[in-house]
C-alpha atoms as a PDB file:
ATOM      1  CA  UNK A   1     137.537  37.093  28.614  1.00  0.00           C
ATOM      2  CA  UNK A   2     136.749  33.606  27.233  1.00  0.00           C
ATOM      3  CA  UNK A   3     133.438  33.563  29.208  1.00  0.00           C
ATOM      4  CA  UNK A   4     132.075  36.928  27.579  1.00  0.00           C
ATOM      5  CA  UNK A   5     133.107  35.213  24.324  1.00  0.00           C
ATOM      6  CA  UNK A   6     131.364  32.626  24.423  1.00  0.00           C
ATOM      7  CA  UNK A   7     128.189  34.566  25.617  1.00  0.00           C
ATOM      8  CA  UNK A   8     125.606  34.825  23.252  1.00  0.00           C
ATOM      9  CA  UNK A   9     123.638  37.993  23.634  1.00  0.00           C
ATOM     10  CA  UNK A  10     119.968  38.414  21.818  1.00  0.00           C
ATOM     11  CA  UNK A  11     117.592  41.150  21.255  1.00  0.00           C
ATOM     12  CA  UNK A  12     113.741  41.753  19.507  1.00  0.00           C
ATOM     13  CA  UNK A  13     113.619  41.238  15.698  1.00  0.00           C
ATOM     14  CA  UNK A  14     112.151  44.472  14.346  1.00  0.00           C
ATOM     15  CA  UNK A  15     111.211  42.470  11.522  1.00  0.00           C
ATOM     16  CA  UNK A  16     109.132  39.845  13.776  1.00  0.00           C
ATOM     17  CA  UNK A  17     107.298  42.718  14.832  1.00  0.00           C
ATOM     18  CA  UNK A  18     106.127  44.008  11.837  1.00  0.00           C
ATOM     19  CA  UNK A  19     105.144  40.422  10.900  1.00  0.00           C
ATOM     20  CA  UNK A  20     103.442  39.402  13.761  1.00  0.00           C
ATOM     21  CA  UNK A  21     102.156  43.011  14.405  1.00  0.00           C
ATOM     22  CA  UNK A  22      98.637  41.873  12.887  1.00  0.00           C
ATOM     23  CA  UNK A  23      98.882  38.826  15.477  1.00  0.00           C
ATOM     24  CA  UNK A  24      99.054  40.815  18.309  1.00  0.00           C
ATOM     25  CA  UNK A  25      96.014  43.360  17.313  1.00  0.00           C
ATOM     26  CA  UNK A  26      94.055  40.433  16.580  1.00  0.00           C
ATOM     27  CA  UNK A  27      94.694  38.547  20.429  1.00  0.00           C
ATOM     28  CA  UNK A  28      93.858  41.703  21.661  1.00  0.00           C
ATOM     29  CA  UNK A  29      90.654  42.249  19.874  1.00  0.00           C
ATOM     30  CA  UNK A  30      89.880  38.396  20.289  1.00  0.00           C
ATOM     31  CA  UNK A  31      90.495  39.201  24.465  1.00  0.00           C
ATOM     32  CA  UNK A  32      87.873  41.820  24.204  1.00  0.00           C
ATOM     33  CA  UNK A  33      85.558  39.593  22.437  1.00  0.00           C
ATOM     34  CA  UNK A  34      85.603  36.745  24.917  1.00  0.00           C
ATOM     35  CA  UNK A  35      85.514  39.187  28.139  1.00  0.00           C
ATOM     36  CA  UNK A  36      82.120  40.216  26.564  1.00  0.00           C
ATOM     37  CA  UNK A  37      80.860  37.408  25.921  1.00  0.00           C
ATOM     38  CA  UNK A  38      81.557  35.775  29.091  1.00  0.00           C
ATOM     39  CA  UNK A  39      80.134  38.820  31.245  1.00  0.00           C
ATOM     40  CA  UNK A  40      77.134  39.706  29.292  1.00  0.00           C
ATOM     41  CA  UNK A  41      73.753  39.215  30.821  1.00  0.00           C
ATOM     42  CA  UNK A  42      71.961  35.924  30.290  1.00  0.00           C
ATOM     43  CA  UNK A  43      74.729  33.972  29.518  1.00  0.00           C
ATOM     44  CA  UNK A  44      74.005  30.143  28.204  1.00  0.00           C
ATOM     45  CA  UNK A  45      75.472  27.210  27.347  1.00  0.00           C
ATOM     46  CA  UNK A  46      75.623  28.494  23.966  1.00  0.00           C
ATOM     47  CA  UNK A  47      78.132  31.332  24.847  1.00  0.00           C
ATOM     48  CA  UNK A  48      80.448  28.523  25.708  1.00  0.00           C
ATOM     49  CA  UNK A  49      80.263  27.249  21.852  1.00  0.00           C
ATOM     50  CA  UNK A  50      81.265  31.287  20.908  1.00  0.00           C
ATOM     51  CA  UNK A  51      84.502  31.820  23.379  1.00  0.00           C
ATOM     52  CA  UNK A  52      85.323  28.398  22.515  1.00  0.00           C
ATOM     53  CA  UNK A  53      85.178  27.916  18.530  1.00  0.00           C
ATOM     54  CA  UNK A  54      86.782  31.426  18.747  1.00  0.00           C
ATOM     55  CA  UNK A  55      89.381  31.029  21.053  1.00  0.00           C
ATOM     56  CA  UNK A  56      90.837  27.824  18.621  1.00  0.00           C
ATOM     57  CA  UNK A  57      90.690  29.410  15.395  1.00  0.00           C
ATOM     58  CA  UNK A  58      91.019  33.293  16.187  1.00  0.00           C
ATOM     59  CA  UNK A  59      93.519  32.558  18.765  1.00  0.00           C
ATOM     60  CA  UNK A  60      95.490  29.402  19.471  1.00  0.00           C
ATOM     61  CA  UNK A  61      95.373  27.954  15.567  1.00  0.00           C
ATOM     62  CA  UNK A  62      96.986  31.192  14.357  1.00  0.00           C
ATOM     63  CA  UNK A  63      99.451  30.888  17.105  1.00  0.00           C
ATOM     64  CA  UNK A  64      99.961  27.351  16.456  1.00  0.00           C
ATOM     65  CA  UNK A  65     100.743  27.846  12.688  1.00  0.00           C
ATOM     66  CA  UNK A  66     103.334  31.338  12.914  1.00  0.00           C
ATOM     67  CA  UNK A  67     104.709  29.469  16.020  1.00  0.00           C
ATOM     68  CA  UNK A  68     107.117  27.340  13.087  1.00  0.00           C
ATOM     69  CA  UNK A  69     108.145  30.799  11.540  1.00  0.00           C
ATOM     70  CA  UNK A  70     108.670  32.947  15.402  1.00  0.00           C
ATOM     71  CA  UNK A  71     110.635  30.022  17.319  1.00  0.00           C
ATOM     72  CA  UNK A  72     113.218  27.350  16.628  1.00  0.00           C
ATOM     73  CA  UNK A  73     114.516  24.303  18.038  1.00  0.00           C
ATOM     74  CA  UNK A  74     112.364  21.890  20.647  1.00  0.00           C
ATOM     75  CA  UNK A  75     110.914  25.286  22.026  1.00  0.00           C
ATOM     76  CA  UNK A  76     109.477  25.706  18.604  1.00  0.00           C
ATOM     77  CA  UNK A  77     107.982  21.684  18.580  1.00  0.00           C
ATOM     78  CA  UNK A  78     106.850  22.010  21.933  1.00  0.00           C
ATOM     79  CA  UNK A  79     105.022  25.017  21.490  1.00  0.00           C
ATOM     80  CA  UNK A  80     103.550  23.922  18.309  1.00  0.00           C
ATOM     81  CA  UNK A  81     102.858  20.354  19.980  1.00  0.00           C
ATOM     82  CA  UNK A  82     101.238  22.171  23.135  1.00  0.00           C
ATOM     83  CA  UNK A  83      99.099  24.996  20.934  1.00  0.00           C
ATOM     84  CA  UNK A  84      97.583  22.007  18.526  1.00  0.00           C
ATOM     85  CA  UNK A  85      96.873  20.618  21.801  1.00  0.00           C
ATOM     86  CA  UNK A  86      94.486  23.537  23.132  1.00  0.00           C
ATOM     87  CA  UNK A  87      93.218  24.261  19.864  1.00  0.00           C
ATOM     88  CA  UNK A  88      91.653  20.113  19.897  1.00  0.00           C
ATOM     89  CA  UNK A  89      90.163  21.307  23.578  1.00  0.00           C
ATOM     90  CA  UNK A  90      88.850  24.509  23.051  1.00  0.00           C
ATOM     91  CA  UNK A  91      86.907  23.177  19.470  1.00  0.00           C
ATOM     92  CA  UNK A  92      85.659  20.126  21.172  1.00  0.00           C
ATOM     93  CA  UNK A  93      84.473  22.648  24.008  1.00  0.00           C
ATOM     94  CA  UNK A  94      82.411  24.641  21.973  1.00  0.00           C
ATOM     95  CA  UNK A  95      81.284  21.745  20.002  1.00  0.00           C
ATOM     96  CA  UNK A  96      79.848  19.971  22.775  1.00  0.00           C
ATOM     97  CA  UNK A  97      78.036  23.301  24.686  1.00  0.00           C
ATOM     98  CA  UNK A  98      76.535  23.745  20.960  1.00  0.00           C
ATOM     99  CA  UNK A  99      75.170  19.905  20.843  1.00  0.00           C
ATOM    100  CA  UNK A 100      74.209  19.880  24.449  1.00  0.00           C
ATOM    101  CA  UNK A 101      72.640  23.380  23.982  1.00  0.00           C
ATOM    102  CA  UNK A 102      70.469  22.233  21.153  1.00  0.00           C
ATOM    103  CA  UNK A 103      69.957  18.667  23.128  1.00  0.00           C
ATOM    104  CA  UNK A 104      68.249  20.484  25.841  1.00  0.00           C
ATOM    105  CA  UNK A 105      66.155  22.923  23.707  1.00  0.00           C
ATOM    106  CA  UNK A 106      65.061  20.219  21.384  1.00  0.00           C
ATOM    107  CA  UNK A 107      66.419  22.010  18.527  1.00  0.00           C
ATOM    108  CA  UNK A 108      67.815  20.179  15.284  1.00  0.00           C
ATOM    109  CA  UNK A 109      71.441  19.993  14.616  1.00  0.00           C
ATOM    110  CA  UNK A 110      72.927  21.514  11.446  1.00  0.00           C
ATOM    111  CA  UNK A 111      70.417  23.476   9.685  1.00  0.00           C
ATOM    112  CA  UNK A 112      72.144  26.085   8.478  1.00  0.00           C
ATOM    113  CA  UNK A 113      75.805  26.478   6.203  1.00  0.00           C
ATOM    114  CA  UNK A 114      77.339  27.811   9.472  1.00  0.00           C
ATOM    115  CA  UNK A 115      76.594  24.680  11.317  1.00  0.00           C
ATOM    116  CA  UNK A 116      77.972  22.576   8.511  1.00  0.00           C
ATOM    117  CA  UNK A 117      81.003  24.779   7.498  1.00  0.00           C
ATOM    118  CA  UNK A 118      81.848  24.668  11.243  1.00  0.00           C
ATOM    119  CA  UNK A 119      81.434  20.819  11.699  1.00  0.00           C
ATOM    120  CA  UNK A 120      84.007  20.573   8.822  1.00  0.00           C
ATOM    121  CA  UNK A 121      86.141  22.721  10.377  1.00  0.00           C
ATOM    122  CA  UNK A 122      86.429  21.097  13.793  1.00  0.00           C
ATOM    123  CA  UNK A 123      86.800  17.696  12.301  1.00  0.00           C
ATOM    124  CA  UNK A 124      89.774  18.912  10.108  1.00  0.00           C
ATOM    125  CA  UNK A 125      91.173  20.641  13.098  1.00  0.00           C
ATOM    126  CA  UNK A 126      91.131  17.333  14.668  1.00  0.00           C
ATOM    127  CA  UNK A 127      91.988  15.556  12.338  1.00  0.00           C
ATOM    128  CA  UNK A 128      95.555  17.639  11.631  1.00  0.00           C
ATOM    129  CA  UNK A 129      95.985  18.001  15.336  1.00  0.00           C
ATOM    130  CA  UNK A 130      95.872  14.130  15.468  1.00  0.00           C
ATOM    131  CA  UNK A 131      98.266  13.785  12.486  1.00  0.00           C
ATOM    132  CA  UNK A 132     100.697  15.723  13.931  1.00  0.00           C
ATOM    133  CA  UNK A 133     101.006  13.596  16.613  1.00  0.00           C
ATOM    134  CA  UNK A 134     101.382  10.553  15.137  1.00  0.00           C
ATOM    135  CA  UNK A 135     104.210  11.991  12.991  1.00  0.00           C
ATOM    136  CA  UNK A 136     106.116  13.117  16.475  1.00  0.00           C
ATOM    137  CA  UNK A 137     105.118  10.090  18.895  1.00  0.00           C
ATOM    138  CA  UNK A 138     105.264   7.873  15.483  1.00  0.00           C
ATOM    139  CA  UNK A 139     108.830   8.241  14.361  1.00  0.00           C
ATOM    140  CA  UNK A 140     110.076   5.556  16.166  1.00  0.00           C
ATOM    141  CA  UNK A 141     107.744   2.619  15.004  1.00  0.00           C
ATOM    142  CA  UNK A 142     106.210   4.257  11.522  1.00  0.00           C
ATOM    143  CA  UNK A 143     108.027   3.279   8.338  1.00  0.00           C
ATOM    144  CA  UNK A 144     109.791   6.054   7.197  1.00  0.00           C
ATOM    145  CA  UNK A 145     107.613   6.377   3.918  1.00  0.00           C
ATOM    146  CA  UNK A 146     104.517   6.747   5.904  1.00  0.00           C
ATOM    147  CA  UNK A 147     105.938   8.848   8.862  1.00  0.00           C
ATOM    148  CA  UNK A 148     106.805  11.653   5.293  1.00  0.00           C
ATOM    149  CA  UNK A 149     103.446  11.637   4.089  1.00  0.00           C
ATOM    150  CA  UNK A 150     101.811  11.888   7.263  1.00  0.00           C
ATOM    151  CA  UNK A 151     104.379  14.920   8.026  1.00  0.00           C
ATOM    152  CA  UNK A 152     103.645  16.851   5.021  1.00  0.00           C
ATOM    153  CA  UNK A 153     100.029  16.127   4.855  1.00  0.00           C
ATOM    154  CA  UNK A 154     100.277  17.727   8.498  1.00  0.00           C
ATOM    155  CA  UNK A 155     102.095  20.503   7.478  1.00  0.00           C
ATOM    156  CA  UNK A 156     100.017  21.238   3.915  1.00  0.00           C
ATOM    157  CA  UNK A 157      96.660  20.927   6.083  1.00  0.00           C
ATOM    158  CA  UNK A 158      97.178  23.309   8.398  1.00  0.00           C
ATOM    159  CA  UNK A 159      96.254  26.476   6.522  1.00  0.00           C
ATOM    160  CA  UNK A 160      93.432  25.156   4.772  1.00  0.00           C
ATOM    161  CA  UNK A 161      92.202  23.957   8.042  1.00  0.00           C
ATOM    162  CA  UNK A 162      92.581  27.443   9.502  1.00  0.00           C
ATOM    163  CA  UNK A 163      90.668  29.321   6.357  1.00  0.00           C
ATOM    164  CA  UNK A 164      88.081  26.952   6.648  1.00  0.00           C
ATOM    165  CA  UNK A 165      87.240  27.572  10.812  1.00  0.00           C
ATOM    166  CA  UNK A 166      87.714  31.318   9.452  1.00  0.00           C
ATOM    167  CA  UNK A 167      84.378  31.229   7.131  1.00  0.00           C
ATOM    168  CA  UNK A 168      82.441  29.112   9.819  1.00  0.00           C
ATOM    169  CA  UNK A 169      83.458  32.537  12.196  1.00  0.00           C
ATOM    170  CA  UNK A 170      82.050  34.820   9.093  1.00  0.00           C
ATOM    171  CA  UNK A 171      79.059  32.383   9.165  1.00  0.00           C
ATOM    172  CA  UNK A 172      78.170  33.099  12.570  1.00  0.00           C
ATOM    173  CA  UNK A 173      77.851  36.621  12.120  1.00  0.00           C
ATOM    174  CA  UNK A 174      74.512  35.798  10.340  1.00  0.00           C
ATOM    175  CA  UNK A 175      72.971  33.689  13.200  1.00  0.00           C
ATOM    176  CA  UNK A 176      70.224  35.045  15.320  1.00  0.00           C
ATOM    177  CA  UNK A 177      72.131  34.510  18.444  1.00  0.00           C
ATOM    178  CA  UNK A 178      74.616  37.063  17.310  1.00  0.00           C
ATOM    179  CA  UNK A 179      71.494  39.048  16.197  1.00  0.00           C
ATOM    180  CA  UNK A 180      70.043  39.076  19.614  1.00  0.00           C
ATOM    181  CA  UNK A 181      73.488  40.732  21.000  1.00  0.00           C
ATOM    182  CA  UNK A 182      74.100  44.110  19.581  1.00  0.00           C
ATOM    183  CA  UNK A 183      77.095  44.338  21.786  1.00  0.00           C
ATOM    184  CA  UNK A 184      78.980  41.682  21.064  1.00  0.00           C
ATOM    185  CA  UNK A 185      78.223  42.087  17.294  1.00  0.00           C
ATOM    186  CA  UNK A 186      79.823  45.244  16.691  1.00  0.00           C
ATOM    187  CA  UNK A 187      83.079  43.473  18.428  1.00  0.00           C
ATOM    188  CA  UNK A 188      82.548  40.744  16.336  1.00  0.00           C
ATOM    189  CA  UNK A 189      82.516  43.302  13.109  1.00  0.00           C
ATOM    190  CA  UNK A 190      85.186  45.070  14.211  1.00  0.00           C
ATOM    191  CA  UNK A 191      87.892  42.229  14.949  1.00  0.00           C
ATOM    192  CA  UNK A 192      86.793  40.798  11.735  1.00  0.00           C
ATOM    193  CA  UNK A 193      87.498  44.103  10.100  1.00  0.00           C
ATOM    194  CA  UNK A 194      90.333  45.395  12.149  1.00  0.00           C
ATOM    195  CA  UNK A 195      91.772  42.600  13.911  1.00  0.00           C
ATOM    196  CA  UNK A 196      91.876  39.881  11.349  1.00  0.00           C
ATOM    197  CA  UNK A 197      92.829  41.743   8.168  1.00  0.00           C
ATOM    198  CA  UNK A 198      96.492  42.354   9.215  1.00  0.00           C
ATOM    199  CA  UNK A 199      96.514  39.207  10.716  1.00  0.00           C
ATOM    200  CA  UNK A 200      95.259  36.937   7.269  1.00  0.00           C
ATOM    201  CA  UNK A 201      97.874  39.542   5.319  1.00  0.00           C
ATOM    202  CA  UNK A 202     100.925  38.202   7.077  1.00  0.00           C
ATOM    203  CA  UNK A 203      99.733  34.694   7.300  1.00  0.00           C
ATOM    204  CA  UNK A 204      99.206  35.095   3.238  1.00  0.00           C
ATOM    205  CA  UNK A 205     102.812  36.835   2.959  1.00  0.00           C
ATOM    206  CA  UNK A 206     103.939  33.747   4.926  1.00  0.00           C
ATOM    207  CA  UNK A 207     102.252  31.431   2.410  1.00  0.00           C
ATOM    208  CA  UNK A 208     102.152  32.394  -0.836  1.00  0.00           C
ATOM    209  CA  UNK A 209     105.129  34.400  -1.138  1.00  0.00           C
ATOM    210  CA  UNK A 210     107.295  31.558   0.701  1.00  0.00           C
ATOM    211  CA  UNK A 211     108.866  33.705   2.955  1.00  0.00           C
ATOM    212  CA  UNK A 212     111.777  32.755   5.303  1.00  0.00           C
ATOM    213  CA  UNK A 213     111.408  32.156   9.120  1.00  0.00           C
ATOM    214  CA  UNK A 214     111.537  35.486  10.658  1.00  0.00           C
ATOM    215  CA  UNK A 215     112.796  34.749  14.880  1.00  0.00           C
ATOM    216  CA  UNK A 216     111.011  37.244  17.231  1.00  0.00           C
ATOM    217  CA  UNK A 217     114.801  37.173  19.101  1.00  0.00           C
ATOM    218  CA  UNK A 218     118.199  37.088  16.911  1.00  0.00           C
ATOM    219  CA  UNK A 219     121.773  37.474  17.849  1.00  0.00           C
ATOM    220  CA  UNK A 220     122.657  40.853  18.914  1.00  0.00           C
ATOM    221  CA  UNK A 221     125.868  41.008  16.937  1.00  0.00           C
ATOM    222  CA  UNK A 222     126.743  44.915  17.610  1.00  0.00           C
ATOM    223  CA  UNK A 223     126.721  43.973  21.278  1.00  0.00           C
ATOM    224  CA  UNK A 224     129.078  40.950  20.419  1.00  0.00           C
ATOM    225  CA  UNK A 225     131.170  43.293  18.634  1.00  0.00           C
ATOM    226  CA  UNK A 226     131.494  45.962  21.176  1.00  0.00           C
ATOM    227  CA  UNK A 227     132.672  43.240  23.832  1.00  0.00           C
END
């Protein structure tokens, strides 16, 4: 009797799901795009910059940033710590298949607002990827004045950083690669459209109205009750 009183019992947060409903459409529309794109005839180098600029901000950024308002505790840090962490790969993946693409075809680098938006936005990403390390691996030897900065410069840059990787992707609808692939455009227009609309309305709701952490598991009190 003491053991099933101390057992904690937990179920799915309706309210998580209607939060994180626009998440879900948009990995599934951002799965779609990447199967495409990685099995569409005459792939390059250059479809390696497209699955991987869009796998770190229209996948792993977004799940970086609600991963703070779905979890709690060190699973919530470590997943935060380990999402940050793929973001940083898949960016400097499809930042060096871009460069080396353009090295090879003796093209010049950043000629167009795309090209420059994006560099911005994979230097930020870095940069607050590389911040929030220092604040977690730097607590022990930082002074605690500079360990708060760096923790809410962290914290404040991470949505701006996202927006920003989010107008190089609207950018690159306008490039003649994308152009030259009918297929994958349409995709592209319709997880822009479909996909990312719910998604930037939660994240929004999450911002500017301040909202509280919604957990996609709480305590299932009734169940508590009826034991």
């Amino acid at each position: 009797m003491n053991d099933s009183s101390k057992r904690v019992k937990w179920k799915l947060n309706p309210s998580a799901l209607r939060r994180y409903g626009g998440l879900c459409a948009s990995c599934i529309g951002l799965t779609a795009n990447l199967v495409i794109a990685a099995v569409e005839p005459n792939v390059s180098i250059f479809s390696g910059h497209v699955i991987g600029m869009a796998s770190a901000v229209g996948l792993l950024l977004p799940l970086s940033l609600l991963s703070f308002t779905a979890l709690r505790g060190a699973t919530r840090d470590f997943s935060h710590a380990m999402l940050n962490a793929a973001t940083v790969v898949a960016i400097s993946i499809g930042f060096a298949c871009i460069y080396y693409n353009k090295q090879i075809n003796k093209k010049p680098h950043f000629t167009t607002y795309h090209s420059w938006v994006g560099l911005a936005a994979f230097l930020a990403m870095a940069a607050a990827s590389m911040g929030g390390a220092l604040y977690y691996y730097g607590r022990g030897f930082l002074p605690r004045s500079v360990s708060v900065v760096v923790k809410k410069v962290h914290r404040t840059a991470g949505w701006p950083v996202f927006f920003v990787g989010l107008a190089a992707m609207e950018l690159a609808m306008y490039s003649g690669w994308t152009v030259k692939h009918p297929l994958l455009s349409a995709w592209w227009c319709w997880y822009m459209v479909v996909c990312l609309v719910p998604l930037l309305g939660a994240m929004l709701y999450v911002v500017v109205a301040k909202a509280p952490p919604v957990y996609i598991f709480v305590r299932d009190e009734e169940g508590k009750k009826a034991e």
